[in-house]
N, C-alpha and C. Protein backbone atom coordinates (compact mmCIF):
# COMPACT_ATOMS: atom_id res chain seq x y z
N UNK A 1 10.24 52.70 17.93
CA UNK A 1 8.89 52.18 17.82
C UNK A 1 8.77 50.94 18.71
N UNK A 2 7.39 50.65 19.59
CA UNK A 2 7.63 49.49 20.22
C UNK A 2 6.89 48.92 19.19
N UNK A 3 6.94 46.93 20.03
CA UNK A 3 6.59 46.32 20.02
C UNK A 3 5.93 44.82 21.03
N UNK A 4 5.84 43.85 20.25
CA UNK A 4 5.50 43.21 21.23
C UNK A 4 6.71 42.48 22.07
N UNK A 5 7.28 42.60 21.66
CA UNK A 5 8.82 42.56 22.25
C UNK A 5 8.65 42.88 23.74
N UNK A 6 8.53 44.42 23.69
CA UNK A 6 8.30 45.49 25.13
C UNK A 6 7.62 44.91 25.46
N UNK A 7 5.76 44.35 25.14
CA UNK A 7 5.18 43.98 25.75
C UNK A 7 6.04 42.95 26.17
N UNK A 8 5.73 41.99 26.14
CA UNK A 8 6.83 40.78 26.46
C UNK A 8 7.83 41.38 28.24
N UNK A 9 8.77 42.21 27.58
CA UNK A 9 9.34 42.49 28.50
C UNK A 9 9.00 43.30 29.73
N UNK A 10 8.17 44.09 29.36
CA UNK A 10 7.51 45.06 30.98
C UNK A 10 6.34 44.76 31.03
N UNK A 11 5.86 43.56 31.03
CA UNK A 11 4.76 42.88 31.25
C UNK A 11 5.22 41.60 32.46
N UNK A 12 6.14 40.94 31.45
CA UNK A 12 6.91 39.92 32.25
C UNK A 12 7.22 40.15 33.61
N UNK A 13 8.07 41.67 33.78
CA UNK A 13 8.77 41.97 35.03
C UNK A 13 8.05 42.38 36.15
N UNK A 14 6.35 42.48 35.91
CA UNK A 14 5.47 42.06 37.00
C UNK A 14 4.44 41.33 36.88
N UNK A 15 4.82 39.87 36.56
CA UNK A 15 4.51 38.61 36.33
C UNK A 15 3.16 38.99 35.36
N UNK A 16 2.86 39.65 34.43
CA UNK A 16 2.00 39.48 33.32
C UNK A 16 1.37 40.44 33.41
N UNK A 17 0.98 40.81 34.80
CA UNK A 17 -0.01 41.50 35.16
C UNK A 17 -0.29 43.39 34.34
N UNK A 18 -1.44 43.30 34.15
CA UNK A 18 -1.50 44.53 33.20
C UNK A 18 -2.70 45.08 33.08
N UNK A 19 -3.40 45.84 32.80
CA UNK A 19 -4.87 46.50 32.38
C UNK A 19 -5.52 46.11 31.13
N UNK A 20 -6.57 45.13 30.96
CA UNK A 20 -7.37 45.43 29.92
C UNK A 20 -8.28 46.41 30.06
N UNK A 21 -8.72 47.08 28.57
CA UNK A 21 -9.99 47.70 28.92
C UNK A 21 -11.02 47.18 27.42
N UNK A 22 -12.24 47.44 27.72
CA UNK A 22 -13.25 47.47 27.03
C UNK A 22 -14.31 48.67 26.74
N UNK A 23 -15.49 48.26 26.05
CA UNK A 23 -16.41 49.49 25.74
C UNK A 23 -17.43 48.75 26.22
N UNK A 24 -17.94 49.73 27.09
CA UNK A 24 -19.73 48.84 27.91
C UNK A 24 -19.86 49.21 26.08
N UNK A 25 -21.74 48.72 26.67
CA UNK A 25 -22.97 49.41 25.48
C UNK A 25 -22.91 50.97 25.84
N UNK A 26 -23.04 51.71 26.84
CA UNK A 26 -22.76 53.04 26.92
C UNK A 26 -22.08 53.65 26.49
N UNK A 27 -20.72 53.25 26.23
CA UNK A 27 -19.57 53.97 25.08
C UNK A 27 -18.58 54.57 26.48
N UNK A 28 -19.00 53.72 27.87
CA UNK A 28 -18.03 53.96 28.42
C UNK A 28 -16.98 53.17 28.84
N UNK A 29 -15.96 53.04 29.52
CA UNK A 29 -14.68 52.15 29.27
C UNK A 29 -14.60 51.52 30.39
N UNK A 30 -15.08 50.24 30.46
CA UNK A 30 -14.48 49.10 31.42
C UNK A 30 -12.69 48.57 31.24
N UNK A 31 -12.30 48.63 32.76
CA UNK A 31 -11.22 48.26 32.86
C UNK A 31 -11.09 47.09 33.85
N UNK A 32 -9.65 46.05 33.89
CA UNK A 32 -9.99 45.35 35.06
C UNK A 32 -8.10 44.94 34.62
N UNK A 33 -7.41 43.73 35.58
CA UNK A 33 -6.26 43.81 35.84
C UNK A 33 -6.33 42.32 35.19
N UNK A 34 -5.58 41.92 34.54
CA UNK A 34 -5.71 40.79 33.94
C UNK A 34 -3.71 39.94 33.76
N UNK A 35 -3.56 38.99 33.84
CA UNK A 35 -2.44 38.53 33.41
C UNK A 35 -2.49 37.99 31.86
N UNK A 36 -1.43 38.60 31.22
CA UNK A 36 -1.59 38.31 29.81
C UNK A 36 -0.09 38.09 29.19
N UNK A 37 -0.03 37.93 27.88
CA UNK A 37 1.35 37.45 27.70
C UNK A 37 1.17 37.29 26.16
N UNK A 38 2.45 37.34 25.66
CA UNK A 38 2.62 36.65 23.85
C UNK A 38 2.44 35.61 23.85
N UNK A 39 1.24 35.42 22.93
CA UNK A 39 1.41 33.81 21.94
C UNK A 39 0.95 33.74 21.01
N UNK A 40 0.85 32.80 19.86
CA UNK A 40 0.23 33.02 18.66
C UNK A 40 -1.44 32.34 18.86
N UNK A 41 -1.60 33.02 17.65
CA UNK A 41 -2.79 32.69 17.69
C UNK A 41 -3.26 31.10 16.61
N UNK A 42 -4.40 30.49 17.51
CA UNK A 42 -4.39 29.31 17.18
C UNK A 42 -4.82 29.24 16.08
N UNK A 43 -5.07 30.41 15.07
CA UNK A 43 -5.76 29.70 13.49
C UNK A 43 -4.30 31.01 12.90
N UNK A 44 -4.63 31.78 12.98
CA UNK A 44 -3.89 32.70 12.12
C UNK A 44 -2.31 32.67 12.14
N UNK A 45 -1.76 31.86 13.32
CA UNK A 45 -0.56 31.39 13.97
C UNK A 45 0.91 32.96 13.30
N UNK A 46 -0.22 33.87 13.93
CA UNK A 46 1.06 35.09 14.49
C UNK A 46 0.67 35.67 15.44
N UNK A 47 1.87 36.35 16.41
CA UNK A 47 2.17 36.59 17.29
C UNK A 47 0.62 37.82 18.10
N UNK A 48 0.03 37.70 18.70
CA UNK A 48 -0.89 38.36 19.49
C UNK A 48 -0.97 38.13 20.97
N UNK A 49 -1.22 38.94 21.64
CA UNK A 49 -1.44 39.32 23.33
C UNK A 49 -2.64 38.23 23.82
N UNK A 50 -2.36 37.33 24.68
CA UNK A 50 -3.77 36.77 25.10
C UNK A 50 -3.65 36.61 26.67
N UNK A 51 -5.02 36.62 27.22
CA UNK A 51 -5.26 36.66 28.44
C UNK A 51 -6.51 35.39 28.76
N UNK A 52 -7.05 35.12 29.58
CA UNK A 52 -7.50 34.24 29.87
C UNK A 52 -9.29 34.58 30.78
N UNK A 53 -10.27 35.12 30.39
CA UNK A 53 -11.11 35.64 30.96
C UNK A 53 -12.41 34.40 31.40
N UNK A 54 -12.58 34.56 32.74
CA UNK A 54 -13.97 33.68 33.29
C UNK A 54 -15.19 34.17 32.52
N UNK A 55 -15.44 32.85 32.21
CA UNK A 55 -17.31 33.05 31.48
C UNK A 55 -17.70 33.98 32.50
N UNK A 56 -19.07 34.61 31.66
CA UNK A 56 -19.57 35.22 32.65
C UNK A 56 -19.19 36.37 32.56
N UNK A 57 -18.25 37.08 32.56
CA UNK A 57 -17.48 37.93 32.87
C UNK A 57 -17.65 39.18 32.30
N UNK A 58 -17.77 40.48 32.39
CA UNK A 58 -18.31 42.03 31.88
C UNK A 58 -17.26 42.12 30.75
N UNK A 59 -15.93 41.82 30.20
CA UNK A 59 -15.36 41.68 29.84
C UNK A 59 -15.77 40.88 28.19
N UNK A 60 -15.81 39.69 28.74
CA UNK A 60 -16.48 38.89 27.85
C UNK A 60 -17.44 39.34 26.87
N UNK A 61 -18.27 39.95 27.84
CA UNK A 61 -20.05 40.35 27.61
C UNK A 61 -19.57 41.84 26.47
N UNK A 62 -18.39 42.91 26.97
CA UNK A 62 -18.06 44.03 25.98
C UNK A 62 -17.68 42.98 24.68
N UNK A 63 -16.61 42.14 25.01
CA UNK A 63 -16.05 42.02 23.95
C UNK A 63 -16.97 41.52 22.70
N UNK A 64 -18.18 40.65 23.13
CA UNK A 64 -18.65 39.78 22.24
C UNK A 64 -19.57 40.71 21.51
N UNK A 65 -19.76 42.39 21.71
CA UNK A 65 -20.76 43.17 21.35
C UNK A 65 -19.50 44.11 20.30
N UNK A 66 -18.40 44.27 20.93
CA UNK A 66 -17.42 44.94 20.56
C UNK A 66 -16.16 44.26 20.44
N UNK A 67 -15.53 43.82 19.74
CA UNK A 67 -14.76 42.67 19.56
C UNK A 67 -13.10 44.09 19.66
N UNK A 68 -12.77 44.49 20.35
CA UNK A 68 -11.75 45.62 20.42
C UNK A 68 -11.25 45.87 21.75
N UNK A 69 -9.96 45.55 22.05
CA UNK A 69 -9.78 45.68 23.42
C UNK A 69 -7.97 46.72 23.68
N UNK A 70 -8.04 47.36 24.37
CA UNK A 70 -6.08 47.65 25.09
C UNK A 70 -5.62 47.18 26.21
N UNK A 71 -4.62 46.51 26.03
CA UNK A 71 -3.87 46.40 27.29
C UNK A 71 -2.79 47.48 27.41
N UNK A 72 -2.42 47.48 28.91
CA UNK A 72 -1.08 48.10 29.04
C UNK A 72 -1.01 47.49 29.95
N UNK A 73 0.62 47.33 30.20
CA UNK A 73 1.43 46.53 31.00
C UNK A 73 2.67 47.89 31.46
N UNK A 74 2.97 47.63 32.77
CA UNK A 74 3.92 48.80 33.45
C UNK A 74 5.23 47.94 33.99
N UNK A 75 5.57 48.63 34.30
CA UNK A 75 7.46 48.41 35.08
C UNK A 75 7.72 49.52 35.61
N UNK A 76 7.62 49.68 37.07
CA UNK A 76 8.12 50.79 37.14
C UNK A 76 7.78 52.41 36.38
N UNK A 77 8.19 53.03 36.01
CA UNK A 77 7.83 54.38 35.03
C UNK A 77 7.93 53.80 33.81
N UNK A 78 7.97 52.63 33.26
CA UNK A 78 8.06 52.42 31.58
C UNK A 78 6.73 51.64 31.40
N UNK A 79 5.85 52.00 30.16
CA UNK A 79 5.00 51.13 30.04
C UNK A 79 4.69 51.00 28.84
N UNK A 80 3.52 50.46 27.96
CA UNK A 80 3.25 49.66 26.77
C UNK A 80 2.04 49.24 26.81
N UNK A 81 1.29 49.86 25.39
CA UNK A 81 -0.01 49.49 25.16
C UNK A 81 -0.33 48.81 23.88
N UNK A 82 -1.43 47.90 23.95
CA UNK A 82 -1.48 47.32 22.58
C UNK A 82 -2.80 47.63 22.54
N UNK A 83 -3.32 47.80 21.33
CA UNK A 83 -5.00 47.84 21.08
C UNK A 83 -4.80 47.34 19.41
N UNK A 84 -6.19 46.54 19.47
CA UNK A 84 -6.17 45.93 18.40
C UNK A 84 -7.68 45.05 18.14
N UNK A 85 -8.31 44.52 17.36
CA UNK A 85 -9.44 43.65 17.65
C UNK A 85 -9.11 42.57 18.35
N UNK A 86 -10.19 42.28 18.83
CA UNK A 86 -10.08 40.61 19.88
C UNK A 86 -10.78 39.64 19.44
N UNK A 87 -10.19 38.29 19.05
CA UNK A 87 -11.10 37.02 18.86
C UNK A 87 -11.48 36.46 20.20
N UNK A 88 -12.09 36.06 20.63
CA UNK A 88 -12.66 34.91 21.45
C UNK A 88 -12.41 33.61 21.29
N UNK A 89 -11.91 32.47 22.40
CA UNK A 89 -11.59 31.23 21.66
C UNK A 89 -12.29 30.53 23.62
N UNK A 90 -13.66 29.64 23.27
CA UNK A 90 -14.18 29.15 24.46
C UNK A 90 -15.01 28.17 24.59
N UNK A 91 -15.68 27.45 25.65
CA UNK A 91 -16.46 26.93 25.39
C UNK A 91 -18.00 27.91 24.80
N UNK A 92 -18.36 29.38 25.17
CA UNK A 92 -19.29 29.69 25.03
C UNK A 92 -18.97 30.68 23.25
N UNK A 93 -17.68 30.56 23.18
CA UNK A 93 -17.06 31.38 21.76
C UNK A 93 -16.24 30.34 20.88
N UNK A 94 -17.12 29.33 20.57
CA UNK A 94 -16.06 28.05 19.37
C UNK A 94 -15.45 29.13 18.42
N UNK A 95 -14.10 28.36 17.63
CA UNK A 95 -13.45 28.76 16.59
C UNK A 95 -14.04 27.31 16.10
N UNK A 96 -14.40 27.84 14.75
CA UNK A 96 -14.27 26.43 13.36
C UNK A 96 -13.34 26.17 13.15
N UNK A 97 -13.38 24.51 13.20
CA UNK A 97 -12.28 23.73 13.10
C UNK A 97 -11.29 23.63 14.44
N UNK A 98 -11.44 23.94 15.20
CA UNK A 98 -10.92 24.01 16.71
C UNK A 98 -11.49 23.55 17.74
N UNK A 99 -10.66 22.24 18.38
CA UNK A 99 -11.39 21.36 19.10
C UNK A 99 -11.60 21.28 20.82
N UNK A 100 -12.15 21.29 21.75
CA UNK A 100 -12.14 21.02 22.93
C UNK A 100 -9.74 21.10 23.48
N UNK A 101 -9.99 20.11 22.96
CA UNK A 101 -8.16 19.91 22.94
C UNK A 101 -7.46 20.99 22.85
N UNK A 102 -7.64 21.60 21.35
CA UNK A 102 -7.41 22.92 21.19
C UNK A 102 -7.18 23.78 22.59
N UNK A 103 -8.21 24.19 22.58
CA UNK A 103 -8.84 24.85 23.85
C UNK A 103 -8.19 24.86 24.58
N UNK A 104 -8.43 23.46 25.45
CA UNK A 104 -7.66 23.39 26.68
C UNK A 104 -5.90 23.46 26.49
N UNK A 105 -5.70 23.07 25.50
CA UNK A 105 -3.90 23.93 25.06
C UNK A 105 -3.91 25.21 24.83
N UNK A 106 -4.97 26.19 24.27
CA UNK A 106 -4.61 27.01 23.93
C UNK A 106 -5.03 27.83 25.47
N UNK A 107 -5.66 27.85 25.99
CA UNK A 107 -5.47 27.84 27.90
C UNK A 107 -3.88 28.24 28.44
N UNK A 108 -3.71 26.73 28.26
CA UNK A 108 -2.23 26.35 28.69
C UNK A 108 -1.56 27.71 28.41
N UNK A 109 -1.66 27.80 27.22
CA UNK A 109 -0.59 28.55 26.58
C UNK A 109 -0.71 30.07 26.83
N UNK A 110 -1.82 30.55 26.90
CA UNK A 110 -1.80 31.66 27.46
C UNK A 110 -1.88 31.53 28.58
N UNK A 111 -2.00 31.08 29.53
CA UNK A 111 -1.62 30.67 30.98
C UNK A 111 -0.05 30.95 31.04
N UNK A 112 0.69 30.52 30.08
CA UNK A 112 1.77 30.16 30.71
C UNK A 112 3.01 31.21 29.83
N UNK A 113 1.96 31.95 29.13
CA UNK A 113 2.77 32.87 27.84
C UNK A 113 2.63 34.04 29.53
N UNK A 114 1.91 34.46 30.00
CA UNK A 114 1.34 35.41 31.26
C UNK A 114 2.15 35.01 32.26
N UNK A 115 3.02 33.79 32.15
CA UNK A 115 3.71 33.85 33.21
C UNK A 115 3.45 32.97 34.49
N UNK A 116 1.97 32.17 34.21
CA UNK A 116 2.16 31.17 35.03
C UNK A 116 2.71 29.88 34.93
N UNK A 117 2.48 29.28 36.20
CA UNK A 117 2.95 28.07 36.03
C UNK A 117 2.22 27.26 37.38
N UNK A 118 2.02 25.91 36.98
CA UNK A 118 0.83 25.05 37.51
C UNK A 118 1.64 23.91 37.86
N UNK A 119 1.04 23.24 38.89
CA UNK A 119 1.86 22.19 39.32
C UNK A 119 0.91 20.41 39.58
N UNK A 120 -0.28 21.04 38.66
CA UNK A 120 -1.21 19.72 38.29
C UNK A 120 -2.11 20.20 37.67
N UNK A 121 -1.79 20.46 36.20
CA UNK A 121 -2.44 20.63 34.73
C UNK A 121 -4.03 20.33 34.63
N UNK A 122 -3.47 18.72 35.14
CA UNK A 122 -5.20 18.42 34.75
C UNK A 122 -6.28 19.63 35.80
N UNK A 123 -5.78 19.74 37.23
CA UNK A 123 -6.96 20.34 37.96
C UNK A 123 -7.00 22.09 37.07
N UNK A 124 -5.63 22.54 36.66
CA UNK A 124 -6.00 23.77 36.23
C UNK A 124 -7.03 23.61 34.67
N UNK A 125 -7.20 22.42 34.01
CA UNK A 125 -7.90 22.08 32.71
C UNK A 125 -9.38 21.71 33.63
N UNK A 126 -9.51 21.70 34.78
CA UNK A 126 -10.62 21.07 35.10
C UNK A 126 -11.19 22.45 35.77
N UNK A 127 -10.68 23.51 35.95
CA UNK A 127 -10.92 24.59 36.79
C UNK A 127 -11.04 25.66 35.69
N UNK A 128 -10.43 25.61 34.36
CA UNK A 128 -11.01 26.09 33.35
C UNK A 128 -12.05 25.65 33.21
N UNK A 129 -12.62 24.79 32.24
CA UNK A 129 -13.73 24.27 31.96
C UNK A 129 -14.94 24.50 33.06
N UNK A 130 -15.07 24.26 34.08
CA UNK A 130 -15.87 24.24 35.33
C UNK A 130 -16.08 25.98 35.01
N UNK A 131 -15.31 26.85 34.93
CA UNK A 131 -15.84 28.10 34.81
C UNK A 131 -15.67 28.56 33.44
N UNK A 132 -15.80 27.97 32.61
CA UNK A 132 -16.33 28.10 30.94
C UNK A 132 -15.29 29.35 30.80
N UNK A 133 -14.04 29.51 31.23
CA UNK A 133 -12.98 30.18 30.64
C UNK A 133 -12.83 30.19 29.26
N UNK A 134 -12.82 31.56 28.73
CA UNK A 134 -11.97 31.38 27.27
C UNK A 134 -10.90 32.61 27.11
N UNK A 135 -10.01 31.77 26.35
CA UNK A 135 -9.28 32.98 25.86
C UNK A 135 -9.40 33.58 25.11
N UNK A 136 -8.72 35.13 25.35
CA UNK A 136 -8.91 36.62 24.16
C UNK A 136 -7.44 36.72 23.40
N UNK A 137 -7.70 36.89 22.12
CA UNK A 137 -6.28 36.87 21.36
C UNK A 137 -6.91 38.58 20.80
N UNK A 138 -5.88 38.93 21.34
CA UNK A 138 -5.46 40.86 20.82
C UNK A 138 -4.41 41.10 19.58
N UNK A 139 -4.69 41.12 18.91
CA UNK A 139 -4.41 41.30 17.52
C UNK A 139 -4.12 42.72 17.49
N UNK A 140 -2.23 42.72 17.34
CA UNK A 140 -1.62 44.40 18.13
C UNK A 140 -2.20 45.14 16.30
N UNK A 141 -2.95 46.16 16.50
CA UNK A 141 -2.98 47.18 15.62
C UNK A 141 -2.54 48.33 15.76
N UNK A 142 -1.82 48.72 16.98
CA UNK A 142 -0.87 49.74 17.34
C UNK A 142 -0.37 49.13 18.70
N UNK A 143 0.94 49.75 18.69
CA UNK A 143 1.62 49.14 19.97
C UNK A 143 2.40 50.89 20.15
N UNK A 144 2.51 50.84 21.16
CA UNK A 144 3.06 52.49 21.65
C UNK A 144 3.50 52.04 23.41
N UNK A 145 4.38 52.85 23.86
CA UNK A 145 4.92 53.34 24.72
C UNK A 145 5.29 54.69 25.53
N UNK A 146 5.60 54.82 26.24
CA UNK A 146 6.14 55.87 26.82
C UNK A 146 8.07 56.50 26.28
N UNK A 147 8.52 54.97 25.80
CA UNK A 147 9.66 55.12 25.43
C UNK A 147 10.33 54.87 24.31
C-alpha cells in the first residue's frame, strides 16, 4: 500500500514537480504542473501534500467552488497519486485564527517541503504577497501507485 512516504520520495527525485488536477464548473478536469511536497497542516497539524498556487489562478478559482484536488508525482516508470479534499490557506482564503505570519511561514514551508530553496526569504515573502499566493493543503484520502 502506498503512502505519503512514496509521495515524498518520487516526487522529490524530480525536484517536487508533479500534476495537480481540478474540476472546472463543466465537470471537466483541469490539470497544470505544480511543485508540491509533505507538510503538515497549519491547524489540523498532520501530514498533507501542499503546493503553492498564484491568486488568480484557474486552479484556485476550481478549488474554491470544489474544494477536491489529485496530484501525481513520477520517477521514471514509478508513480503516486494522492486525492483528497483541499483547504486553502491565503491572503484571498484566511484560516481563523491564522495570522499574516502564519502565512508567510506556512509559504516557506511548502516552498521548501517541494524542494525549494531561496537565497533571500524576505524577496521570496515579498513576491508571495505581491501575487496574493496561497497555499493548498491535500488531505491524502487515497494514496495509490503503480507499485
Amino acid at each position: 500500500m502506498s503512502d505519503l512516504g512514496d509521495f515524498t520520495r518520487i516526487g522529490g527525485a524530480d525536484h517536487g514537480l508533479c500534476v495537480v488536477t481540478t474540476v472546472r464548473d463543466d465537470a471537466t478536469v483541469q490539470a497544470s504542473v505544480v511543485n508540491a511536497g509533505v507538510v503538515d497542516h497549519p491547524v489540523l497539524h498532520v501530514p498533507v501534500v501542499g503546493l503553492v498556487a498564484a491568486g488568480g489562478s484557474r486552479k484556485l478559482e476550481n478549488l474554491r467552488r470544489r474544494p477536491r484536488a489529485t496530484l501525481v508525482a513520477k520517477s521514471g516508470w514509478e508513480w503516486v497519486a494522492v486525492e483528497g479534499p483541499a483547504g486553502l490557506f491565503g491572503p484571498d482564503d484566511p484560516i481563523a485564527g491564522l495570522s499574516a505570519e502564519d502565512l508567510r511561514l506556512a509559504l516557506r514551508a511548502v516552498f521548501s517541503a517541494a524542494g525549494g530553496t531561496h537565497a533571500d526569504w524576505d524577496e521570496y515573502d515579498r513576491v508571495m504577497a505581491a501575487e496574493r499566493r496561497a497555499a493548498v493543503f491535500v488531505t491524502p484520502a487515497r494514496v495509490y501507485s503503480n507499485s
